[in-house]
N, C-alpha and C. Protein backbone atom coordinates (compact mmCIF):
# COMPACT_ATOMS: atom_id res chain seq x y z
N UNK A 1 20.41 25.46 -8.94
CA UNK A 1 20.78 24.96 -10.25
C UNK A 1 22.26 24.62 -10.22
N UNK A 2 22.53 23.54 -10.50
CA UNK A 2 24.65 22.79 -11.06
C UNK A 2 24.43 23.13 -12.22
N UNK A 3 25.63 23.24 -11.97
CA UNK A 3 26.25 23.53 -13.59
C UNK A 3 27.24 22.11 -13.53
N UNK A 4 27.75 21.92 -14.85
CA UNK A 4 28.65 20.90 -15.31
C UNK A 4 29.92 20.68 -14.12
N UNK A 5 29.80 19.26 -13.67
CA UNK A 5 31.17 19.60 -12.12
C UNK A 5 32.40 19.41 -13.58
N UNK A 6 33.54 19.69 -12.49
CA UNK A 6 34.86 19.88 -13.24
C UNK A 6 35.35 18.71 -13.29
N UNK A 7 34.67 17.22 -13.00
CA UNK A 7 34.89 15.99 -13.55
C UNK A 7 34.20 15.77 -15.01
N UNK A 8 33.04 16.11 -14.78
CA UNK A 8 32.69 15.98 -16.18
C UNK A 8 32.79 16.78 -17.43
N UNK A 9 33.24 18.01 -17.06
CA UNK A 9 34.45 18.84 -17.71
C UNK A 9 35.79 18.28 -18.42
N UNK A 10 36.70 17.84 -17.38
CA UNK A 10 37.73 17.07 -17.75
C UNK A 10 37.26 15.50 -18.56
N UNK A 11 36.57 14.73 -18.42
CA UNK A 11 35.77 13.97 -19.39
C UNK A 11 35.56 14.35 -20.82
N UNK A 12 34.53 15.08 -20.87
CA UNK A 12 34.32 15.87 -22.56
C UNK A 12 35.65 16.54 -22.78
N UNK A 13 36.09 17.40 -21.95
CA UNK A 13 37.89 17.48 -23.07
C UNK A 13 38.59 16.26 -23.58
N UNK A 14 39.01 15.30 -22.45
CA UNK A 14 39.77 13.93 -22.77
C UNK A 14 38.99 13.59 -24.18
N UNK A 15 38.06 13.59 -24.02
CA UNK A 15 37.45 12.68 -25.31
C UNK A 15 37.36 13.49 -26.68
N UNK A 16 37.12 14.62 -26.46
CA UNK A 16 37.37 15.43 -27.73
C UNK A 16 38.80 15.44 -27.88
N UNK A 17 39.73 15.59 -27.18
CA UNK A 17 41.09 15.39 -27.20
C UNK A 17 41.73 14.29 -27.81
N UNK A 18 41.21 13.13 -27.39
CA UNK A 18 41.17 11.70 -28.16
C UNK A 18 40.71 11.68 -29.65
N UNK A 19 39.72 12.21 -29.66
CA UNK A 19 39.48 12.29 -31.32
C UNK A 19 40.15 13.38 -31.74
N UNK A 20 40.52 14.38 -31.57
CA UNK A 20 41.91 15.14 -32.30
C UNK A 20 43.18 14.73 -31.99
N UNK A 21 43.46 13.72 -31.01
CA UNK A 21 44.79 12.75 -31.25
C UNK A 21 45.08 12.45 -32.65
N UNK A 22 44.09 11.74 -33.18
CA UNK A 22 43.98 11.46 -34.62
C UNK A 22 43.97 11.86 -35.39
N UNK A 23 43.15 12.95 -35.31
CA UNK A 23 42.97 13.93 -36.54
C UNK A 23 43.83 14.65 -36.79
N UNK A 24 44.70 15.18 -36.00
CA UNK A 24 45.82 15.87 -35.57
C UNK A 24 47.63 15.20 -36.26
N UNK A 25 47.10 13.96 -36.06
CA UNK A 25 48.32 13.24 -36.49
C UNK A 25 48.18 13.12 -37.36
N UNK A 26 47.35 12.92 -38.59
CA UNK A 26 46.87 12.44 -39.98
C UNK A 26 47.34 13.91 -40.25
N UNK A 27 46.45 14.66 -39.67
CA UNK A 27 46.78 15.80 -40.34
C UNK A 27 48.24 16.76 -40.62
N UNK A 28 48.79 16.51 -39.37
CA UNK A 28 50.35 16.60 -39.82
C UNK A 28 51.06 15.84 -40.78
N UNK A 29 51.02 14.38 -40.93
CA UNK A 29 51.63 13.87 -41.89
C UNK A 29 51.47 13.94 -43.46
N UNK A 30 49.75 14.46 -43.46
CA UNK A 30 49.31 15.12 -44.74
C UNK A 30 49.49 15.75 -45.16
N UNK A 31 49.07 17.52 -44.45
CA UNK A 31 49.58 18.69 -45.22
C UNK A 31 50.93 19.72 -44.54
N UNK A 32 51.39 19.19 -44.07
CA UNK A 32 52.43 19.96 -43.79
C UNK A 32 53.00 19.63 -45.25
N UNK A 33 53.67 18.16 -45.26
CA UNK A 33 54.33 17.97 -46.83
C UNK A 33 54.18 19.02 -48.06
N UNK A 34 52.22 18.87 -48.13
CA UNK A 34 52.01 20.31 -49.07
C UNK A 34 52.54 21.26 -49.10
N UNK A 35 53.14 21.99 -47.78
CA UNK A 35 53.25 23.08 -47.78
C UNK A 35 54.89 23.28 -47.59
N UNK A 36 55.59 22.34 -48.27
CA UNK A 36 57.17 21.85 -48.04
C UNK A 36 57.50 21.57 -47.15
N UNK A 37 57.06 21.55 -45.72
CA UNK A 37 57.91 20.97 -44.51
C UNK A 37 57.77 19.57 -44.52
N UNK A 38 59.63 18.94 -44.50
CA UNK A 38 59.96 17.79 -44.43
C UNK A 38 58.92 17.37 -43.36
N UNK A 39 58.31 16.17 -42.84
CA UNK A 39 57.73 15.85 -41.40
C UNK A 39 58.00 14.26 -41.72
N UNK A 40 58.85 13.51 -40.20
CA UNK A 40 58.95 12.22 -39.94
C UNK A 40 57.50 12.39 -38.88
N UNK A 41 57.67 10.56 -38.91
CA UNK A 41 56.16 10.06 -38.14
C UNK A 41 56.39 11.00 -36.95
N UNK A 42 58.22 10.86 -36.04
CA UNK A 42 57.99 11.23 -34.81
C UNK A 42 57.99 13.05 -35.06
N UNK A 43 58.48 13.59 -35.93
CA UNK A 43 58.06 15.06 -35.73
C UNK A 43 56.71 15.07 -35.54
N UNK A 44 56.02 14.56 -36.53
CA UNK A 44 54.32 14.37 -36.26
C UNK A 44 53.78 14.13 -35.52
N UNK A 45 54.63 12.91 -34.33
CA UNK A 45 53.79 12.71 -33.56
C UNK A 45 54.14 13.65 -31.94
N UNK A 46 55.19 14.25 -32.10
CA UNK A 46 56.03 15.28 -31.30
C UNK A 46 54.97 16.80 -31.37
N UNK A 47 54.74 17.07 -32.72
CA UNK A 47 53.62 18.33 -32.76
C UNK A 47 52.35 18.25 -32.20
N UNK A 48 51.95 16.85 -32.36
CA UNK A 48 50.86 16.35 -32.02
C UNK A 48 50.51 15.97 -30.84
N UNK A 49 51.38 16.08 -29.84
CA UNK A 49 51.57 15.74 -28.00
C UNK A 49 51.22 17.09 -27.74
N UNK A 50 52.05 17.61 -28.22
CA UNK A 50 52.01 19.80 -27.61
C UNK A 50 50.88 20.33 -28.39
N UNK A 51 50.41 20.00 -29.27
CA UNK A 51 48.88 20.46 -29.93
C UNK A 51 47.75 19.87 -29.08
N UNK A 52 47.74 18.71 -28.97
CA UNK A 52 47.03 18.25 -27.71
C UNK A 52 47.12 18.71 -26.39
N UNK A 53 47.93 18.85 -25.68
CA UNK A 53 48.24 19.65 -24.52
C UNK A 53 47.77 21.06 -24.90
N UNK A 54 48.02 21.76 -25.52
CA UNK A 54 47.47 22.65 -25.98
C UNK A 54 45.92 23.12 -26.13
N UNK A 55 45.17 22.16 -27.06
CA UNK A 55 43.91 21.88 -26.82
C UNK A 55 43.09 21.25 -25.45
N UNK A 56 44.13 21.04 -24.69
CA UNK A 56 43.01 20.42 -23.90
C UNK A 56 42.73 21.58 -22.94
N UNK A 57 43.58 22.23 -22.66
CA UNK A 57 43.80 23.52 -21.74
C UNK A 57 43.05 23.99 -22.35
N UNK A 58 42.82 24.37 -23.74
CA UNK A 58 42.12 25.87 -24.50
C UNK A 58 40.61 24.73 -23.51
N UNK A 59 40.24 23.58 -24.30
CA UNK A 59 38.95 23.16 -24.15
C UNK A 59 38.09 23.44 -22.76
N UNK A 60 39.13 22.82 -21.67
CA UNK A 60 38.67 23.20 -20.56
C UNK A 60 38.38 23.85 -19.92
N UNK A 61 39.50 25.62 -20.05
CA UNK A 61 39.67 26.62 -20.00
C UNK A 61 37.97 27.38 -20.62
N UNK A 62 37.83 26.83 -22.04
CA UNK A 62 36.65 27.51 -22.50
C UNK A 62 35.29 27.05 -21.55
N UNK A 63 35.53 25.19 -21.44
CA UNK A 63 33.95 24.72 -20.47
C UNK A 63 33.82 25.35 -19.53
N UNK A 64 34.79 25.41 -18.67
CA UNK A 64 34.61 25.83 -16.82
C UNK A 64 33.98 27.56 -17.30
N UNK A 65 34.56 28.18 -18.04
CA UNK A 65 34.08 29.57 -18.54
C UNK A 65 32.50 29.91 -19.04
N UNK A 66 32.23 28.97 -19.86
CA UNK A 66 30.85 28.28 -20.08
C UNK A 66 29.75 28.34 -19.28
N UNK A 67 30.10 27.29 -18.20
CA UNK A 67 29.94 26.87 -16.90
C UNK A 67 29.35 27.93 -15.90
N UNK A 68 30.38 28.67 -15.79
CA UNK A 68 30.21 29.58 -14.66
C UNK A 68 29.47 30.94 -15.12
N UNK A 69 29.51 30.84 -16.71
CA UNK A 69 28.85 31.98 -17.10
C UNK A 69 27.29 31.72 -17.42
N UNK A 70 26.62 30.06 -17.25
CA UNK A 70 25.55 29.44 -17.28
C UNK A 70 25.27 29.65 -16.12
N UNK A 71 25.78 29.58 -14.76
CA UNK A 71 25.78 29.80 -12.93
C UNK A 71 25.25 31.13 -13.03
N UNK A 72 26.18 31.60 -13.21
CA UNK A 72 26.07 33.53 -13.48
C UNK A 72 24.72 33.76 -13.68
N UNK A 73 24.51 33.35 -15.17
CA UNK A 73 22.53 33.59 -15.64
C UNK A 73 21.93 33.10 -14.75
N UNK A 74 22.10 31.98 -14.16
CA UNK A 74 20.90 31.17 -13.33
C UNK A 74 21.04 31.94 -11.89
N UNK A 75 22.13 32.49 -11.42
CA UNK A 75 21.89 33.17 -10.25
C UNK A 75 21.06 34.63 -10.22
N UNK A 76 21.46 35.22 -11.72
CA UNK A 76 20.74 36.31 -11.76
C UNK A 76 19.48 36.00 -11.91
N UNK A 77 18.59 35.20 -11.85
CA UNK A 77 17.47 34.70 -12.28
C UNK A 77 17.09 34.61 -10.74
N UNK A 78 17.85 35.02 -9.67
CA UNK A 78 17.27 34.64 -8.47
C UNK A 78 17.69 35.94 -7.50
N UNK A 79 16.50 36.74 -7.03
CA UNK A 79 16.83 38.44 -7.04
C UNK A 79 17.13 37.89 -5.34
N UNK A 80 18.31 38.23 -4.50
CA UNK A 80 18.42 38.49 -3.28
C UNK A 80 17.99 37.18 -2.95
N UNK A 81 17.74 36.37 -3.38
CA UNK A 81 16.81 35.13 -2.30
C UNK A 81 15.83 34.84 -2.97
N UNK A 82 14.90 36.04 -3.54
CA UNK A 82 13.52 35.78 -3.51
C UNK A 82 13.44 35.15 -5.11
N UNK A 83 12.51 34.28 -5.34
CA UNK A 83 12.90 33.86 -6.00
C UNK A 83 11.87 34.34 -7.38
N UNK A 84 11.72 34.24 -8.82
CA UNK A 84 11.16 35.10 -10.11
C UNK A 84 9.53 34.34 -9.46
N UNK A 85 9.81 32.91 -9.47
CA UNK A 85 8.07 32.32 -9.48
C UNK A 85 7.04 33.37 -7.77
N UNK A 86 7.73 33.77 -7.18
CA UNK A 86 7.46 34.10 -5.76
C UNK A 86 6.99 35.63 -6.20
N UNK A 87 7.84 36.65 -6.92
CA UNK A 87 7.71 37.58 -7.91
C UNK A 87 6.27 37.49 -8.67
N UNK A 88 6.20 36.72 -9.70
CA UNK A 88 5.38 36.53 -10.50
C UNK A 88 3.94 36.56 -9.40
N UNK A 89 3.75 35.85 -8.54
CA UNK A 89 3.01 36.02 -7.50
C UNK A 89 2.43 37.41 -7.22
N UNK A 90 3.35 37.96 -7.02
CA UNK A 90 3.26 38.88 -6.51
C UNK A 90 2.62 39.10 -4.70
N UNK A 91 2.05 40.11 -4.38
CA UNK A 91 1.56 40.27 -3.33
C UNK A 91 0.34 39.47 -2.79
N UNK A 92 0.04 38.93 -3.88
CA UNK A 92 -1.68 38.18 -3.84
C UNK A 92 -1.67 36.88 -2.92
N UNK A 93 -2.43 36.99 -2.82
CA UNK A 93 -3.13 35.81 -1.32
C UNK A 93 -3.33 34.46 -2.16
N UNK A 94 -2.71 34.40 -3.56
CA UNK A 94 -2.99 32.91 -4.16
C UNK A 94 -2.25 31.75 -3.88
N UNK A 95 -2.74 30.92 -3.77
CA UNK A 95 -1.53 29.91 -3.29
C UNK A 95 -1.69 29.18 -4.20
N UNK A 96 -2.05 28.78 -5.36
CA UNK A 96 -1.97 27.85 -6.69
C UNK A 96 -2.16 28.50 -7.73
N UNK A 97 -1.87 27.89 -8.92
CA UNK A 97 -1.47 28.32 -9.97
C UNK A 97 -2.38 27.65 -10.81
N UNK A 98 -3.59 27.79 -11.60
CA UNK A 98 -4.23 26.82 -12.19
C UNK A 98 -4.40 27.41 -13.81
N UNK A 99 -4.10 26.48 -14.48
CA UNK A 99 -3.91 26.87 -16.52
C UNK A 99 -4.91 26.09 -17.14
N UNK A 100 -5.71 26.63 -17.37
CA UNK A 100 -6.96 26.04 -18.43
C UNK A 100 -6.25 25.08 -19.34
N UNK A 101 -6.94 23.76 -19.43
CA UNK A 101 -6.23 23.34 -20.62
C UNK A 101 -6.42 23.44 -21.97
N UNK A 102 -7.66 24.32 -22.29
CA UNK A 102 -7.86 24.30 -23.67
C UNK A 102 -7.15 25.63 -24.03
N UNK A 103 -6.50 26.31 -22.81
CA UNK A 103 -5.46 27.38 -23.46
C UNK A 103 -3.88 26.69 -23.58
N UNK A 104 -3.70 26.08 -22.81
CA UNK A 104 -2.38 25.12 -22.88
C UNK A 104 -2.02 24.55 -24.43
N UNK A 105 -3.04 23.69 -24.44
CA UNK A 105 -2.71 22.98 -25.94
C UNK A 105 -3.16 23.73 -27.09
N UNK A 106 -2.84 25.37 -27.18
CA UNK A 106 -2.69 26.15 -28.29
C UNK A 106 -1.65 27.08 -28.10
N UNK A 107 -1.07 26.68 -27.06
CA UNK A 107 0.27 27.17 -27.30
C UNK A 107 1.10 27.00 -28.28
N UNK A 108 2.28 27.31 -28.69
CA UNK A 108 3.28 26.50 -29.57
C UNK A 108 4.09 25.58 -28.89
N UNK A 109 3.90 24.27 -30.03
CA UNK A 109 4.73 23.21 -29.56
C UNK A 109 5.61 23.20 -28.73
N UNK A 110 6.54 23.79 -28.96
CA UNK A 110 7.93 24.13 -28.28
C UNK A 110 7.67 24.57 -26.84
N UNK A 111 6.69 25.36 -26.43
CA UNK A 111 6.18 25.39 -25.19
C UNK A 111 5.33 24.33 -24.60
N UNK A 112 4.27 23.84 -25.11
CA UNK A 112 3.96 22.49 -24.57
C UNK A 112 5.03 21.72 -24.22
N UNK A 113 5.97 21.42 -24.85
CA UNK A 113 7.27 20.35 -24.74
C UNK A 113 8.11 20.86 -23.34
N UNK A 114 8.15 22.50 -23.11
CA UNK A 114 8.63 22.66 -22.39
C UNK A 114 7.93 22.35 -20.70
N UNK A 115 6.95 23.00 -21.23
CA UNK A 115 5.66 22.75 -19.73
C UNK A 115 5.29 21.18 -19.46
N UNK A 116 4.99 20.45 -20.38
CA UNK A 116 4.83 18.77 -19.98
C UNK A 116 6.36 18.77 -19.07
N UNK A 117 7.64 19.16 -20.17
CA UNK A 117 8.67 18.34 -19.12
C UNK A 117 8.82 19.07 -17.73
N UNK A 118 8.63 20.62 -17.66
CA UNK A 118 8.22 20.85 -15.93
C UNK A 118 7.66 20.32 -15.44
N UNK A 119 6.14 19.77 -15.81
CA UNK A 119 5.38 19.10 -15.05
C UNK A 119 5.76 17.65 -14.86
N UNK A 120 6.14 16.94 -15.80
CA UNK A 120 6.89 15.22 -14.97
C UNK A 120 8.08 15.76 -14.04
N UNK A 121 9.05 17.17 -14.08
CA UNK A 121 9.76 17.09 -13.14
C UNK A 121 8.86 17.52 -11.92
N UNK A 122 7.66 18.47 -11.97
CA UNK A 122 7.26 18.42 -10.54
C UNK A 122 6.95 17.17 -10.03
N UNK A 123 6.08 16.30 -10.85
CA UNK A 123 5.75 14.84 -10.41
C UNK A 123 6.85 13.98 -10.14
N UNK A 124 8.00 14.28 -10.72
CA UNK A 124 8.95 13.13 -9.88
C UNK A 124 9.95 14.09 -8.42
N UNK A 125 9.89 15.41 -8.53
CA UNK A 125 10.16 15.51 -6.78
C UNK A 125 9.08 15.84 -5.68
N UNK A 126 7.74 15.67 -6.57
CA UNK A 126 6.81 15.55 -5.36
C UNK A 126 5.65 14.71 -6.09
N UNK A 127 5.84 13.48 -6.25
CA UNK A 127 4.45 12.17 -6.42
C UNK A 127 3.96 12.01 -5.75
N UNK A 128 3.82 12.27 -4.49
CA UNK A 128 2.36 11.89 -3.97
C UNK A 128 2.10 13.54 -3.17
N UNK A 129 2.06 14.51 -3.42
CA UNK A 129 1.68 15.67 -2.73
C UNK A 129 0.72 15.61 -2.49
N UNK A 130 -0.56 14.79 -3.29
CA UNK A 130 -2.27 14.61 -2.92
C UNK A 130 -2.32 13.63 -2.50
N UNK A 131 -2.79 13.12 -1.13
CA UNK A 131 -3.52 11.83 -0.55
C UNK A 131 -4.22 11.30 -1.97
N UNK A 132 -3.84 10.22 -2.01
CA UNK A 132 -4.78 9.18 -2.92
C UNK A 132 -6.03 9.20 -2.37
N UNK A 133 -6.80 9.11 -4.25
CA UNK A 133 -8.14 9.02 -3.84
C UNK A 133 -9.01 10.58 -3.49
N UNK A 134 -8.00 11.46 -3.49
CA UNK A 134 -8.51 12.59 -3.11
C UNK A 134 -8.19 13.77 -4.06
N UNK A 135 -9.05 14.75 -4.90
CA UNK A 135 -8.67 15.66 -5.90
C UNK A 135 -8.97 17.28 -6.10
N UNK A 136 -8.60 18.21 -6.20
CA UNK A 136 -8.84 19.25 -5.89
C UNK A 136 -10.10 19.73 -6.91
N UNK A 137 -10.62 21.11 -6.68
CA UNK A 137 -11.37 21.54 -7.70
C UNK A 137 -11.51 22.83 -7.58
N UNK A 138 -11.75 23.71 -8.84
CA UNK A 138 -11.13 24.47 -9.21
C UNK A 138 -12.35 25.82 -9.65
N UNK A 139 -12.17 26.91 -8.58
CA UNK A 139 -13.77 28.02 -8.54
C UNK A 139 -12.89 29.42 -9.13
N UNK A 140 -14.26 29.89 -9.30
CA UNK A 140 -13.44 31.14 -9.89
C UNK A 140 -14.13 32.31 -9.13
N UNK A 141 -13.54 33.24 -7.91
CA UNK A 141 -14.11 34.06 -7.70
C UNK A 141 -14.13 35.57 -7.69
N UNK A 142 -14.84 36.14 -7.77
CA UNK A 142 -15.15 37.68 -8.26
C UNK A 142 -14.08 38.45 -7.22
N UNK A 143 -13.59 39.86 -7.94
CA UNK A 143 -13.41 40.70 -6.92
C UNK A 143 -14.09 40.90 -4.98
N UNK A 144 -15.58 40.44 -4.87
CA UNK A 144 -15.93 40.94 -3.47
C UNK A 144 -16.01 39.19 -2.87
N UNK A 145 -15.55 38.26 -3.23
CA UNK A 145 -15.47 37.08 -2.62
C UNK A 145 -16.26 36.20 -3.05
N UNK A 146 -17.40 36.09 -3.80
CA UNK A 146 -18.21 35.13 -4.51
C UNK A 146 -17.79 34.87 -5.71
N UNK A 147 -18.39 33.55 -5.66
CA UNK A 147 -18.24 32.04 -6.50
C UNK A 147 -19.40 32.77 -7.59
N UNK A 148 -18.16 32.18 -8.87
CA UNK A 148 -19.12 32.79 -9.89
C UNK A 148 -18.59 30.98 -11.01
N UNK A 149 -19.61 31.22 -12.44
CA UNK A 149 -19.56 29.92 -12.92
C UNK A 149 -18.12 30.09 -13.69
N UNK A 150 -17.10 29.57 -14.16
CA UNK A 150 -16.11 29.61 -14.87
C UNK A 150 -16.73 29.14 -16.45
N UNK A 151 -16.43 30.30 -17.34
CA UNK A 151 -16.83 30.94 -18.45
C UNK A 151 -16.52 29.01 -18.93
N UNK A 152 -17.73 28.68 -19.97
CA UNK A 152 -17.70 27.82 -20.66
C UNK A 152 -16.53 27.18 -21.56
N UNK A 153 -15.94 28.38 -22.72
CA UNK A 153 -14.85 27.99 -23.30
C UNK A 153 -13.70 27.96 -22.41
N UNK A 154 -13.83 27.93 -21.56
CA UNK A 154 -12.63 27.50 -20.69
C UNK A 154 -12.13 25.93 -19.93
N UNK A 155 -13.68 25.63 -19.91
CA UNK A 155 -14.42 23.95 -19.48
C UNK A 155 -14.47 23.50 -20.60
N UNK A 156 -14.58 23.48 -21.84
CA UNK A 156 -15.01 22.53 -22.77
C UNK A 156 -13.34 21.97 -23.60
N UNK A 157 -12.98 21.14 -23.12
CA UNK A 157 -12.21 21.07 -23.43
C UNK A 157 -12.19 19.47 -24.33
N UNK A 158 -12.51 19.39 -25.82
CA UNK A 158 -12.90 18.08 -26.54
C UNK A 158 -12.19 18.22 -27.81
N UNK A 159 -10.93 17.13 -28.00
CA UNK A 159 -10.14 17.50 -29.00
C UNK A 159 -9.89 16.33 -29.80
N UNK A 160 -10.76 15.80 -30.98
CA UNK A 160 -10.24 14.61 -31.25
C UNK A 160 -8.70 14.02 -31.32
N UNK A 161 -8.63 13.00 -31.03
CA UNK A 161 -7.47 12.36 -31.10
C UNK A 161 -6.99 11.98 -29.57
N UNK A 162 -6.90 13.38 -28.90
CA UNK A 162 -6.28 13.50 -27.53
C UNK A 162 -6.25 12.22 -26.76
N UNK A 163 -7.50 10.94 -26.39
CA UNK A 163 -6.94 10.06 -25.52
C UNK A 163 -6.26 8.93 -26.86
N UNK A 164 -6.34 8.98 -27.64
CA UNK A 164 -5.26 7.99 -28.74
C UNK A 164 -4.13 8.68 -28.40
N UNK A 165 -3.77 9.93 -28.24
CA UNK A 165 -2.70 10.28 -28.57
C UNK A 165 -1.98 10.25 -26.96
N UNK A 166 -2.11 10.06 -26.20
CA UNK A 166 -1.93 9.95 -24.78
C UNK A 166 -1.41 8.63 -24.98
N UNK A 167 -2.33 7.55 -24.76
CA UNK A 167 -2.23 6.31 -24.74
C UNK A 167 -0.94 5.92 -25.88
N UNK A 168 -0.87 6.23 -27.08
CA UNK A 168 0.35 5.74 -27.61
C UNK A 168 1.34 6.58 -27.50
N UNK A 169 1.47 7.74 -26.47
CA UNK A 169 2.77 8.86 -26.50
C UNK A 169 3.47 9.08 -27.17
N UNK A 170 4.32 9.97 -27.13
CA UNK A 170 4.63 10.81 -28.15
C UNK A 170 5.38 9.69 -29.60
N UNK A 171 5.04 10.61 -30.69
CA UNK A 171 5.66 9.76 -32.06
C UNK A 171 7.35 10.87 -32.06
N UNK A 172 8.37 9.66 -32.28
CA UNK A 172 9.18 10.67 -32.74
C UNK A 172 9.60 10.35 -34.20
């Protein structure tokens, strides 16, 4: 996992920096007055160089901190090497992972949204992992090694709408 490089770090400061150029200067020439201090344009615009310099250090200072404390989580998420999905595994002799879909699409939204976008990222760093033309299928077997039928509500999977709603993808 990257985290944010320290170009595009220095980017989002400059530019937030740029828009408090402005705000910064308005704002000196506005309320300082309120508050009795004489202020010319160039005092204003003199506070407003070192307030900026100021901010940009705090800004960057805070991203790279951000940053590395986003690295931090994502490394702890990875024990010695081995990695949580390898874990989750566990000791078992499975080598695929297969999710009913009529349990999928009763998840909550927010998880569907999350699992579709894993799955176009598996499909775009591995699109063709199956020879074309060729498709797996999917048994369910008992503790002593036999093929048993996979429980019905698990196969029936018929939801009106579903190929309309495919075909015109998502509404936002």
């Amino acid at each position: 996992m990257k985290g944010q490089s320290k170009t595009a770090s220095v980017a989002e400061s400059l530019i937030n920096i740029a828009v408090g150029i402005g705000v910064g200067f308005v704002s000196n020439v506005i309320v300082l007055p309120m508050y009795g201090y004489a202020v010319t344009l160039s005092h204003a615009a003199g506070m407003t160089v070192i307030f900026t310099v100021i901010s940009f250090a705090r800004s960057y200072m805070l991203r790279r901190w951000f940053n590395w404390m986003h690295l931090k989580e994502a490394r702890a998420l990875t024990l010695s090497g081995v990695i949580l999905l390898d874990r989750w595994f566990g000791l078992s002799y499975a080598r695929w992972l297969t999710l009913p879909r009529v349990l999928m699409v009763q998840m909550p939204p927010l998880w569907q949204g999350k699992m579709a976008g894993l799955l176009d990222e598996f499909d775009g760093i591995f699109p063709k992992w199956l020879p074309e033309g060729q498709y797996c299928e999917v048994g369910l077997r008992g503790a002593k090694g036999r093929m048993h039928k996979i429980p019905d509500h698990l196969c029936e999977f018929r939801c009106a709408g579903v190929a309309r709603a495919v075909q015109e993808g998502p509404s936002l």
